[in-house]
N, C-alpha and C. Protein backbone atom coordinates (compact mmCIF):
# COMPACT_ATOMS: atom_id res chain seq x y z
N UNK A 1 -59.65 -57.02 27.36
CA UNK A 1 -58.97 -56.84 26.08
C UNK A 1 -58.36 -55.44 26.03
N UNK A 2 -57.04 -55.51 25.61
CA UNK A 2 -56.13 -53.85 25.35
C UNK A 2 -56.75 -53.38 24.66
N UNK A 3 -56.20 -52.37 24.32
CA UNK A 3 -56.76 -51.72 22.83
C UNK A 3 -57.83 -50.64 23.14
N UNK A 4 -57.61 -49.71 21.66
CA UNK A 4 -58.57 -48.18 21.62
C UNK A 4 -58.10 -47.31 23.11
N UNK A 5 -59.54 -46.67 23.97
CA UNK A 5 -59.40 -45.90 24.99
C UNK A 5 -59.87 -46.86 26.17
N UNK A 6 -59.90 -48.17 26.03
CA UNK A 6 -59.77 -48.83 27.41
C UNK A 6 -59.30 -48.40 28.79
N UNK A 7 -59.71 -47.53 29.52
CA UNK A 7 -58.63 -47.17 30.47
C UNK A 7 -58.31 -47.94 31.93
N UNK A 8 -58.91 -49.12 31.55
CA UNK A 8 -58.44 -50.22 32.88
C UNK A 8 -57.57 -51.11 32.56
N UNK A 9 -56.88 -51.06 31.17
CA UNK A 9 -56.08 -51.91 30.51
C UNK A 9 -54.29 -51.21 30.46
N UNK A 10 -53.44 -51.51 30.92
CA UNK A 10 -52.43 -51.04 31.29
C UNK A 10 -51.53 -51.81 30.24
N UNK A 11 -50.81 -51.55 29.42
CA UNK A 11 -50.00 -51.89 28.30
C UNK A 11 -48.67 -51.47 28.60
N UNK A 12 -47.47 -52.68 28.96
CA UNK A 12 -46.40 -52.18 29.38
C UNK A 12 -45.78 -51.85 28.03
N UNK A 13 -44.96 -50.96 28.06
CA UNK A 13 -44.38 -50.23 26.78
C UNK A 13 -42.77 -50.43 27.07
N UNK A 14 -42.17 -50.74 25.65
CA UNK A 14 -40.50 -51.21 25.72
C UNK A 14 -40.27 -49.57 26.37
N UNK A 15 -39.15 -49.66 26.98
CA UNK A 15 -38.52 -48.47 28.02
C UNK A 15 -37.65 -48.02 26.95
N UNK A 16 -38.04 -46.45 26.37
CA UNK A 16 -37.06 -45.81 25.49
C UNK A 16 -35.96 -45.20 25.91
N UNK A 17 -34.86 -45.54 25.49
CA UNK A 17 -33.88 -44.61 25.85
C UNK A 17 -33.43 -43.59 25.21
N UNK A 18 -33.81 -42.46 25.49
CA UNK A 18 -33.68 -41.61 24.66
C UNK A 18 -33.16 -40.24 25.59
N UNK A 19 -32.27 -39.11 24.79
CA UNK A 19 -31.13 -38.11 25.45
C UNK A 19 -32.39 -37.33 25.70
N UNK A 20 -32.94 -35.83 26.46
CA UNK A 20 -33.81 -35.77 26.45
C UNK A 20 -33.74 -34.50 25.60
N UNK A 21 -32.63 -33.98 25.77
CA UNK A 21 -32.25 -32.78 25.00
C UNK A 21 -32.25 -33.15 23.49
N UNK A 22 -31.68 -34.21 23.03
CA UNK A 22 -32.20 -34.74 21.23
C UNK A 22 -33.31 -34.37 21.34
N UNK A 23 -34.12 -35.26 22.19
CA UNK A 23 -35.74 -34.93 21.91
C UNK A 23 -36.01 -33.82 21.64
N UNK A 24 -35.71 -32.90 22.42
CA UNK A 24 -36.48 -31.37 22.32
C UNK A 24 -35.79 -30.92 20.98
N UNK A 25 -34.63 -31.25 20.66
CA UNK A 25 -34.21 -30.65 19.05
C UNK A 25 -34.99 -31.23 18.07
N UNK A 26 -35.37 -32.67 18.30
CA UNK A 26 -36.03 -33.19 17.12
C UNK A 26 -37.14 -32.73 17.03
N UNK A 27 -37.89 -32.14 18.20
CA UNK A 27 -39.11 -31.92 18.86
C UNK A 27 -39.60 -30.38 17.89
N UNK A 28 -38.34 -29.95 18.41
CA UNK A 28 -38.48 -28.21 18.21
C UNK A 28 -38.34 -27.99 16.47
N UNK A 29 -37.44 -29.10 15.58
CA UNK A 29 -37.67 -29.29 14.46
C UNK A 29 -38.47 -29.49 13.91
N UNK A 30 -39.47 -30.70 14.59
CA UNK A 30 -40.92 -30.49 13.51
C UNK A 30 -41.45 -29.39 13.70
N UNK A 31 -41.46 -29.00 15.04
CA UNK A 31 -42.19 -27.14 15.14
C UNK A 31 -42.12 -26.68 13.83
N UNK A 32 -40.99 -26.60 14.20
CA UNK A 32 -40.51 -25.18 12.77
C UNK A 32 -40.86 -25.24 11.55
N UNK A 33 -40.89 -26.58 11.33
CA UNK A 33 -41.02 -27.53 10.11
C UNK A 33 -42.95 -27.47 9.68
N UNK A 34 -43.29 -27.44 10.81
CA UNK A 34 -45.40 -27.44 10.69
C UNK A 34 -45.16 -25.71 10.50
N UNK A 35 -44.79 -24.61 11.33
CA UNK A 35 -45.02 -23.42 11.33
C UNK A 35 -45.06 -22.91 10.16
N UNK A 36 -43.75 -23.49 9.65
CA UNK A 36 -43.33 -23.08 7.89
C UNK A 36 -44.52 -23.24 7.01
N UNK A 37 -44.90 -24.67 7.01
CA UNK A 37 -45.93 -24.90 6.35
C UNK A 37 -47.41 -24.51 6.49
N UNK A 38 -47.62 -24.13 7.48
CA UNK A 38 -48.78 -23.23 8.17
C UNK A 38 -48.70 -22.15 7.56
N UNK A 39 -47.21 -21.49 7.43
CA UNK A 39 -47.49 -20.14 7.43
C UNK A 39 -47.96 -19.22 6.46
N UNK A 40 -48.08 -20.72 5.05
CA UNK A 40 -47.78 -20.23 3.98
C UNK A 40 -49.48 -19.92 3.67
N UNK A 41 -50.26 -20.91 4.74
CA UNK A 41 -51.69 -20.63 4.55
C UNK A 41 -52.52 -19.79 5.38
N UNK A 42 -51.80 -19.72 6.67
CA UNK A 42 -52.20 -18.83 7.62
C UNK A 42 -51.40 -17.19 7.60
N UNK A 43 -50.56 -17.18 7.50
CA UNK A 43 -49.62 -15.70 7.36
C UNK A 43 -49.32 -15.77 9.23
N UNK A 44 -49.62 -14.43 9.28
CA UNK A 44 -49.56 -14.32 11.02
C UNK A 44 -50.57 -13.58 11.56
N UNK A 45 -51.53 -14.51 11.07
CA UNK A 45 -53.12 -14.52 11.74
C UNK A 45 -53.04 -14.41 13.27
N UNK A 46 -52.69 -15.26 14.21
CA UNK A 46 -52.48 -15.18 15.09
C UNK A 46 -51.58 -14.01 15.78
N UNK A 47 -51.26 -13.38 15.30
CA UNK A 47 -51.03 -12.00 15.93
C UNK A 47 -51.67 -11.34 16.37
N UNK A 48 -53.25 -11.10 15.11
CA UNK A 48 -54.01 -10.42 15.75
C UNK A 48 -55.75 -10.95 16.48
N UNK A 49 -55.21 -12.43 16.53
CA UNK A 49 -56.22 -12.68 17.26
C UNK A 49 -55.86 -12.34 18.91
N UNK A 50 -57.48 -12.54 19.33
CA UNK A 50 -57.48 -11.59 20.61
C UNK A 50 -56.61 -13.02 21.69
N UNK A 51 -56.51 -12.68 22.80
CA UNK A 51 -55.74 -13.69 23.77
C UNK A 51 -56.77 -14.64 24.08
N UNK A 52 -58.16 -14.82 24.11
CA UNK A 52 -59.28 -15.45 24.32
C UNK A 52 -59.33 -16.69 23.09
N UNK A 53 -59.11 -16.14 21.80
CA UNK A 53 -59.40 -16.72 21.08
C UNK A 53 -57.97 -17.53 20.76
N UNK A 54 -57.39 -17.43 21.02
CA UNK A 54 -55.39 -18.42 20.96
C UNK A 54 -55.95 -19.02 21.91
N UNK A 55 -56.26 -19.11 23.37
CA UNK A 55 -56.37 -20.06 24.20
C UNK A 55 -57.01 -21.01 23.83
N UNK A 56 -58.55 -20.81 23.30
CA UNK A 56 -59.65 -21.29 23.14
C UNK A 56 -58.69 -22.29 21.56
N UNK A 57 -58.01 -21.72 21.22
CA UNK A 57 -57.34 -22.57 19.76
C UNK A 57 -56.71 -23.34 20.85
N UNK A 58 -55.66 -23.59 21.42
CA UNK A 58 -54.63 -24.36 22.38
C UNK A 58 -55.43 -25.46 22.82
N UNK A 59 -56.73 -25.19 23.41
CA UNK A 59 -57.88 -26.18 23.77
C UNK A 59 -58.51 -26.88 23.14
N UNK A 60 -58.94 -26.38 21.54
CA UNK A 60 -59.21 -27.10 20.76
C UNK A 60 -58.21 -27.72 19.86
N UNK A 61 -56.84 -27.68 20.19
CA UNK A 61 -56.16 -28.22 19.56
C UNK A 61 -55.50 -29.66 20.56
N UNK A 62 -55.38 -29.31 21.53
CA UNK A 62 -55.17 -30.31 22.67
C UNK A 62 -56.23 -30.92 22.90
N UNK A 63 -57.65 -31.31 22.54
CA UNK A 63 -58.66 -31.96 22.60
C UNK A 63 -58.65 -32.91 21.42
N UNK A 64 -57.55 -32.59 20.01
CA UNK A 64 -57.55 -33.11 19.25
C UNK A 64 -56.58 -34.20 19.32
N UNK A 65 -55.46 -34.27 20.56
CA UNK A 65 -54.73 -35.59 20.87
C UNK A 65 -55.43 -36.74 21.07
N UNK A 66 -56.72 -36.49 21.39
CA UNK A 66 -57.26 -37.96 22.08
C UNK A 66 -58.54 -38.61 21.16
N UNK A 67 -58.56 -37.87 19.99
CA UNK A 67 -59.14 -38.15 18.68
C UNK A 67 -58.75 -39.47 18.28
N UNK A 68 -57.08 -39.12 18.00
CA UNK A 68 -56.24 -40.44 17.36
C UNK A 68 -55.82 -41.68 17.96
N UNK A 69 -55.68 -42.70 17.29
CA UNK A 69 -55.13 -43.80 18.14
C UNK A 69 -53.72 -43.98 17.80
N UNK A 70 -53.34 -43.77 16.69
CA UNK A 70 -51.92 -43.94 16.46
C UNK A 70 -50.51 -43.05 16.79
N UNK A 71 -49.65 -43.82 17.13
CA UNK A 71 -48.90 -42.65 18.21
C UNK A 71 -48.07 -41.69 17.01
N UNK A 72 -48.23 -41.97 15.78
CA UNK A 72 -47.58 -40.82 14.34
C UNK A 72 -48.50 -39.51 14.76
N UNK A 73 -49.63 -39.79 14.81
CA UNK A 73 -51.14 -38.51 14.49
C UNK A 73 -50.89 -38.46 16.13
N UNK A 74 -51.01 -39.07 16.91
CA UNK A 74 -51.00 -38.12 18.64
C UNK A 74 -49.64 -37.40 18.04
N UNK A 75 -48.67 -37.78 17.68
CA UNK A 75 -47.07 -36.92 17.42
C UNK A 75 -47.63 -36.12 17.14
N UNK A 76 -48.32 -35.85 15.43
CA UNK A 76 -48.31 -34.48 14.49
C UNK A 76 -49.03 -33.98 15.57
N UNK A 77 -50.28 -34.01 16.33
CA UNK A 77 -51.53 -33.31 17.37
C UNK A 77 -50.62 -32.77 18.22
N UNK A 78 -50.06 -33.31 18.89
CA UNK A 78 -48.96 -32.91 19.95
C UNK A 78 -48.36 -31.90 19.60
N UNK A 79 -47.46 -31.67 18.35
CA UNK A 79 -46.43 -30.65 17.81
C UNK A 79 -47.58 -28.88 17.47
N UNK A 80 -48.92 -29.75 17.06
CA UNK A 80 -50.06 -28.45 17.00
C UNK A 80 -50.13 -27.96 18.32
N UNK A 81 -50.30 -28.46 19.13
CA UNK A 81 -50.37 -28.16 20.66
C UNK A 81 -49.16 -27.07 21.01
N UNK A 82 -47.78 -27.76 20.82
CA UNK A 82 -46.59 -27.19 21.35
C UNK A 82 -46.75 -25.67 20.66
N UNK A 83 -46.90 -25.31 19.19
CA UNK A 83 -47.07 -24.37 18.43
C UNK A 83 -48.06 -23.50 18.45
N UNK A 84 -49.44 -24.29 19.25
CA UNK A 84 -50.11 -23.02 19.56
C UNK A 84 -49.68 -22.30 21.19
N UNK A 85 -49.39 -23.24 22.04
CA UNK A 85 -48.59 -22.54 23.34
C UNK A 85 -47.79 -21.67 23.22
N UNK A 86 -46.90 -21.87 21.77
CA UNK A 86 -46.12 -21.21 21.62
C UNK A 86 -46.70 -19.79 21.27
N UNK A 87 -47.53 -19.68 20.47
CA UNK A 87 -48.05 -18.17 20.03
C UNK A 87 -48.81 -17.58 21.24
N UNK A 88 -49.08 -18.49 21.81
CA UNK A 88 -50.23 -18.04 23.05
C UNK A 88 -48.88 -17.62 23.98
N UNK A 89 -48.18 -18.06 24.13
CA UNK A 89 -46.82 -17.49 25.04
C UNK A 89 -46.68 -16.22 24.61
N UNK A 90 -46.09 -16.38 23.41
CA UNK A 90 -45.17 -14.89 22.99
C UNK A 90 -46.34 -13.86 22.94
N UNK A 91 -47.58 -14.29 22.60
CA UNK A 91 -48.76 -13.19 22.68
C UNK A 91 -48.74 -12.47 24.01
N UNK A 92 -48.83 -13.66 25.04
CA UNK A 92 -48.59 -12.79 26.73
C UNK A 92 -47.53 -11.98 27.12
N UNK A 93 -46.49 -12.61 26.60
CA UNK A 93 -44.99 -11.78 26.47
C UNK A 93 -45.14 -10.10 26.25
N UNK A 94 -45.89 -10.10 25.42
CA UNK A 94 -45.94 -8.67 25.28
C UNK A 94 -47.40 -8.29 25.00
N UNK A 95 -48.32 -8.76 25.88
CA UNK A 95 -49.61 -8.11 26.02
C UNK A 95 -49.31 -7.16 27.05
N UNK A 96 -50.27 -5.95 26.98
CA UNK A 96 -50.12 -5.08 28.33
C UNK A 96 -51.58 -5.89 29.19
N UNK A 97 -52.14 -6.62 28.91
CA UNK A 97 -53.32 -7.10 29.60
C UNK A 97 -52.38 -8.06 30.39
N UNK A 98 -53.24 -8.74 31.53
CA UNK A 98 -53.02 -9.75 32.32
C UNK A 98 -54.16 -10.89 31.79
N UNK A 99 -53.33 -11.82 32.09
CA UNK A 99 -53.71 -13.48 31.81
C UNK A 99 -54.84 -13.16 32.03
N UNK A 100 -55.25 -12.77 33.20
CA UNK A 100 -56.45 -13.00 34.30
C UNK A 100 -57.58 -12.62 33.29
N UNK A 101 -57.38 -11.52 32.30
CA UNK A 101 -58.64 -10.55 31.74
C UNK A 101 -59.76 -12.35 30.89
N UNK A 102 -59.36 -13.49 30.83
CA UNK A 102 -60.21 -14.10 30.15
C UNK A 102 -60.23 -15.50 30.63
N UNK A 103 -60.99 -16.01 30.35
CA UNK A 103 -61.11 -17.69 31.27
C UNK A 103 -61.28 -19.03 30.21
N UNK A 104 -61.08 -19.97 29.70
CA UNK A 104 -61.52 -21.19 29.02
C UNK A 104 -62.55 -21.62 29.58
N UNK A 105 -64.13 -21.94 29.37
CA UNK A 105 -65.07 -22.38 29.72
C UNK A 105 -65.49 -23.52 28.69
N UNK A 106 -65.95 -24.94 29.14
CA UNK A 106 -66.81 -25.21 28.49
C UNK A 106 -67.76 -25.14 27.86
N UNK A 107 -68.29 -23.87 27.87
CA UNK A 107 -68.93 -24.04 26.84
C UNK A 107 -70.42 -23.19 27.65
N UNK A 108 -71.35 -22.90 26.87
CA UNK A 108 -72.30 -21.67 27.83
C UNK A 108 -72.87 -21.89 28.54
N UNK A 109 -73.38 -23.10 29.37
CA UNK A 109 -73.52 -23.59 30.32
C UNK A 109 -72.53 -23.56 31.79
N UNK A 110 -71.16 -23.39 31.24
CA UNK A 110 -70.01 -23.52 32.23
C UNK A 110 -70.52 -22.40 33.26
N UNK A 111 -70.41 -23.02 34.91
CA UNK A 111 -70.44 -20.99 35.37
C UNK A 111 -69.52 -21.24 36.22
């Protein structure tokens, strides 16, 4: 039987045709469109969080795609994803630290 997280069940999907560059405008529109609305509750918190703690957000926000079953909520999860890469980018952009200074672990057991 299809359905939920079955993963031996292969569901052929109608073939979208879609420009790929639209995509990324429509794509990059909800961005802007969640940031706005974020921003009004967050400010620019994420500025001064440390580079450890944006990653560790990126991870817990990309752990939250596979929560949902419906492909609207994987969308909105997805666009959280793109938006925290995004701060986690521009944060590296102009850190004087290197990537290297911190690691994503599972958790305190990880070694």
């Amino acid at each position: 039987m299809c359905g939920g997280m079955n993963p031996g069940c292969i569901i052929e999907e109608p073939r979208m045709e879609v420009d790929l560059f639209a995509g990324l405008k429509m794509f990059v529109d909800e961005m802007e469109r969640k940031l706005r609305e974020k921003q009004k509750e967050y400010g620019d918190s994420w500025k001064n969080m440390s580079l450890d703690r944006l990653a560790l957000r990126l991870v817990e926000e990309f752990s939250e795609v596979f929560v949902y079953s419906s492909a609207e909520q994987v969308g909105h999860e997805l666009v959280d994803v793109a938006n925290m890469a995004l701060m986690l980018w521009l944060r590296l952009r102009s850190s004087r630290y290197p990537f290297t200074t911190f690691r994503v672990t599972n958790g305190p057991d990880d070694s």
